[in-house]
Protein backbone atom coordinates (compact mmCIF):
# COMPACT_ATOMS: atom_id res chain seq x y z
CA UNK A 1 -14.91 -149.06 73.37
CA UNK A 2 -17.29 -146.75 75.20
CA UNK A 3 -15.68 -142.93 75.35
CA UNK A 4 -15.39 -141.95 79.13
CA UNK A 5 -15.68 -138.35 78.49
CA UNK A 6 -19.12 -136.76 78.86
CA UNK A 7 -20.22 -134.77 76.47
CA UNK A 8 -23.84 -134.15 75.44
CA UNK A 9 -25.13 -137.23 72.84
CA UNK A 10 -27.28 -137.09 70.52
CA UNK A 11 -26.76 -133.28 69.80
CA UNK A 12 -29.89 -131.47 68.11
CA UNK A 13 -29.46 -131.75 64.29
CA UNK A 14 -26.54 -129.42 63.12
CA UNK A 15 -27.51 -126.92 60.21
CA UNK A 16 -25.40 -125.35 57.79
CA UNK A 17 -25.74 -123.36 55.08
CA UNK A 18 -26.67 -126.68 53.13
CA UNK A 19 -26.83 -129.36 54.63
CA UNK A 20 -28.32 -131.39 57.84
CA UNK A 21 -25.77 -133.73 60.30
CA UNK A 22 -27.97 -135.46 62.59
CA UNK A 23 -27.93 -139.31 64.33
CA UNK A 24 -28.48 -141.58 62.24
CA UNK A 25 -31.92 -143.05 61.73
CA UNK A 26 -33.08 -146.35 60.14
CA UNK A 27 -33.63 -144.65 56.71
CA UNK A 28 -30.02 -144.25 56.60
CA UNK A 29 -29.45 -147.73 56.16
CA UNK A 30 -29.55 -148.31 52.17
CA UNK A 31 -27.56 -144.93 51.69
CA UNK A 32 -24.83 -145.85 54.27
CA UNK A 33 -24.84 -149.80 52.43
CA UNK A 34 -24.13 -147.95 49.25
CA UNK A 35 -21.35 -145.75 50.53
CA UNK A 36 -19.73 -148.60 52.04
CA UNK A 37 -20.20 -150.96 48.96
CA UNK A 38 -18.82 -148.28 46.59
CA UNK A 39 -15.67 -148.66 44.58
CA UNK A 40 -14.76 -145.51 44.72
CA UNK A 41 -15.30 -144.68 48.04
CA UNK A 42 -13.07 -147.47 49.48
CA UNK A 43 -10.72 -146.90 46.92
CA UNK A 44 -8.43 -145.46 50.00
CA UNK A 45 -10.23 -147.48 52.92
CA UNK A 46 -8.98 -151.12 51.70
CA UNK A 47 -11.18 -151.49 48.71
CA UNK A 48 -15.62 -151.89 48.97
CA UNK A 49 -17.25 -154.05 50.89
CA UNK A 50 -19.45 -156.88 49.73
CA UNK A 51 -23.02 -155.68 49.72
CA UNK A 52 -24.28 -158.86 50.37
CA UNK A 53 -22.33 -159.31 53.86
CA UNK A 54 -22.87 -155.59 54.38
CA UNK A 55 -27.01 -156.32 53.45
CA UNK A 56 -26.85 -159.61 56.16
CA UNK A 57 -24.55 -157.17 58.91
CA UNK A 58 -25.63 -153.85 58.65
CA UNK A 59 -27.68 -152.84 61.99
CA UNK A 60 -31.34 -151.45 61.28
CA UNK A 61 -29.63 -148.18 62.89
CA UNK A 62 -26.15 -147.66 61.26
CA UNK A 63 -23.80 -145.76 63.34
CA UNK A 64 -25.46 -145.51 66.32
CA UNK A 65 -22.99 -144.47 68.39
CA UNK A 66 -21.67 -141.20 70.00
CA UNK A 67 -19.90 -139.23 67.65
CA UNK A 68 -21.27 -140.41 64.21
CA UNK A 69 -23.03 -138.21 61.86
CA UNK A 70 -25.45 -138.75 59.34
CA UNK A 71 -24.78 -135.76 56.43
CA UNK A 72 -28.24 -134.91 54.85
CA UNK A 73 -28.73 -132.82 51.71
CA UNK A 74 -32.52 -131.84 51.22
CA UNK A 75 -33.56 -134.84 53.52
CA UNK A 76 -31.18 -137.31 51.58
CA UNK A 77 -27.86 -138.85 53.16
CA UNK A 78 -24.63 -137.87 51.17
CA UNK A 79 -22.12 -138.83 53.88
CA UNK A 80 -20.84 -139.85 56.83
CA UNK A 81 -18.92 -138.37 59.31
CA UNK A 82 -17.35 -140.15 62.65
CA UNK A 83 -15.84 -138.53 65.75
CA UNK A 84 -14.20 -141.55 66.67
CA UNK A 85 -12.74 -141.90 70.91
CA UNK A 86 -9.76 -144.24 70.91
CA UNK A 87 -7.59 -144.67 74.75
CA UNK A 88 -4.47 -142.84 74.40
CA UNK A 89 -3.48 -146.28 76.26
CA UNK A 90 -4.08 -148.95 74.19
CA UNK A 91 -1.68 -151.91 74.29
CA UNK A 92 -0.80 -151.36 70.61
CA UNK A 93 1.40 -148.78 71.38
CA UNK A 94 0.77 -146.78 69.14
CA UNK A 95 2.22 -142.91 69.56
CA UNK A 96 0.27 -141.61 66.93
CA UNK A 97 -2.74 -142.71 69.59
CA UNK A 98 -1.11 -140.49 72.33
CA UNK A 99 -1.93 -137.15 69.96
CA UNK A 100 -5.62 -137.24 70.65
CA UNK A 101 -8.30 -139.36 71.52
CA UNK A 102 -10.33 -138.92 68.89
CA UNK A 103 -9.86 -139.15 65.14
CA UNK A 104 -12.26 -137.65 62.72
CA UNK A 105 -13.17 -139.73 59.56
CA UNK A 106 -15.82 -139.23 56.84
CA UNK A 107 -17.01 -140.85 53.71
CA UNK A 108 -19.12 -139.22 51.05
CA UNK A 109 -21.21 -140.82 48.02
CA UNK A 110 -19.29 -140.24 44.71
CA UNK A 111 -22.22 -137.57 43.62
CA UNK A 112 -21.32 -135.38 46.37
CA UNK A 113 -17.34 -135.06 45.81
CA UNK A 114 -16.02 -131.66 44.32
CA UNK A 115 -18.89 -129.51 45.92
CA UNK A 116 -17.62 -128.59 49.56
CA UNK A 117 -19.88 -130.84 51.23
CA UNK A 118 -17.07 -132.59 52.74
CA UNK A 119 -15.42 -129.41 53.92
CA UNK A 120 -18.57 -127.99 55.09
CA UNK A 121 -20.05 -130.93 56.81
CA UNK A 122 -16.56 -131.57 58.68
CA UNK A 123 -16.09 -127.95 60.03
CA UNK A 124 -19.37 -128.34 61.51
CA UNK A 125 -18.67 -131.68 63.45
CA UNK A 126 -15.61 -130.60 64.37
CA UNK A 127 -16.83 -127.25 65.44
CA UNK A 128 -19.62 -128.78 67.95
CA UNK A 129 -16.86 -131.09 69.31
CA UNK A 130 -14.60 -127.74 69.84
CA UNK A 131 -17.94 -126.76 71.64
CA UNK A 132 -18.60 -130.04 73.65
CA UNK A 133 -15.09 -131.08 74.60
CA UNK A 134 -13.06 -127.46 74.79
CA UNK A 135 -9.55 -127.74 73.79
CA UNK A 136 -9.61 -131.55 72.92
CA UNK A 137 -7.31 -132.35 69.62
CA UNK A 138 -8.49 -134.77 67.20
CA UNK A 139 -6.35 -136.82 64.73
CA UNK A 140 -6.76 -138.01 60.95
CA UNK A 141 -5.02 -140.10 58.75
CA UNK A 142 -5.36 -140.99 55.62
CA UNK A 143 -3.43 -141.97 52.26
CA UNK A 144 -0.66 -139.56 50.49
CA UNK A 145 -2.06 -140.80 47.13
CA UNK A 146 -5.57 -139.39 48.36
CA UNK A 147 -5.29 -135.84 47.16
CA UNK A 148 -8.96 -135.11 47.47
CA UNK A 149 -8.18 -135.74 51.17
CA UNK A 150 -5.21 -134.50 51.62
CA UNK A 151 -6.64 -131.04 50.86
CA UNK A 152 -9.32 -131.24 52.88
CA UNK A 153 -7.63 -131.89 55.73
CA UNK A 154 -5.47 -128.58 55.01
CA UNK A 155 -8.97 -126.81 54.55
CA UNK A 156 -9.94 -127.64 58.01
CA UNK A 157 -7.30 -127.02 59.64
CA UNK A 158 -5.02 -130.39 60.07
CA UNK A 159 -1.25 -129.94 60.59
CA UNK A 160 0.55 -132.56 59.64
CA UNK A 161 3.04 -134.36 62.17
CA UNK A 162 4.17 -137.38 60.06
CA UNK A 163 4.11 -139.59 56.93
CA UNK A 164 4.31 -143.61 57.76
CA UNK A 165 3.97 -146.38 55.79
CA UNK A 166 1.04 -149.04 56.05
CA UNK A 167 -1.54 -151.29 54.28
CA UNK A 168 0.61 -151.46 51.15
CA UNK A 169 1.07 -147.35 51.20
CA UNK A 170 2.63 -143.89 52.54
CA UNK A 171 -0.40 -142.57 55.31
CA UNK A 172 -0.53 -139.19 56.08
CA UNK A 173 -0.76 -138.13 59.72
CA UNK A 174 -2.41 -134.95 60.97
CA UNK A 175 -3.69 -133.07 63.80
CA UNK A 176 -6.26 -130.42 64.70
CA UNK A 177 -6.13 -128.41 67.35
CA UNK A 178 -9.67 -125.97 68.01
CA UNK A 179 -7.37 -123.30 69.41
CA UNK A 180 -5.12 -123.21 66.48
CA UNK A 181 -5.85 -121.21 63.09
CA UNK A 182 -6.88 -122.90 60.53
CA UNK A 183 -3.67 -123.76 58.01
């Protein structure tokens, strides 16, 4: 689904204090096939993906698309992070979809958990999207049994407006808003 709302894409490569979130380029590709065939990254996402299927499907150009970030750490890709438009609309009626049109998700190689990348990487997306779409909300969910995620959605910010169970577990649901404090 193509996000109606104009905002400028791609954005000039976002610097932090560390770390690099740009589009992503074609060098991306074996990192983001790695993150996605990982055990312990989809531990909370459904389980890995085959790396064979995600070898033969796997665009030359993963995540090309408005609103997803490559995470760089001295030129290397640690991450992903995805601004993700949904329609407030959509038949599956859905009221958690109602909250915001856009839901922030992220994925990070196993080396690069219990460092702040995640944290750091995620206030800068979400602080460009404060500064492209002004006062737009954006959602996450994610498991209760995810702790590591769970806090950093506290860290940036996320209130939380309901628990809910699906796929097999209790899903946390939050929302950020750019004019509210962070929690």
């Amino acid at each position: 689904m193509t996000d109606p709302r104009p905002f400028p894409w791609p954005p000039a490569p976002i610097k932090t204090e560390r770390l690099v979130l740009r589009e992503s380029e074609a060098r991306h590709r074996a990192a983001v096939i790695e993150l996605n065939a990982s055990p312990e990254v989809g531990t909370y996402l459904g389980g890995p993906q085959s790396r064979d299927e995600l070898e033969r499907k796997m665009p030359e150009v993963p995540g090309r698309h408005p609103g997803w970030f490559a995470v760089e750490l001295a030129g290397a890709l640690i991450g992903t992070i995805q601004l993700k438009f949904h329609a407030p609309e959509a038949p599956d009626n859905n009221h958690r979809r109602k909250a915001a049109r856009t839901e922030l998700g992220y994925q990070f190689l196993p080396q690069a958990w219990g460092r702040g990348y995640a944290t750091e990487a995620c206030t800068a997306a979400l602080d460009w999207f404060a500064g492209a779409l002004p006062g737009e909300p954006v959602v996450l969910y994610t498991q209760t049994a995810n702790t590591r995620s769970m806090r950093l959605a506290a860290r940036l910010g996320f209130a939380e407006r309901e628990r809910f169970q699906a796929y097999g577990a209790e899903q946390w649901f939050g929302i950020w808003s750019p004019t509210a404090p962070p929690a």
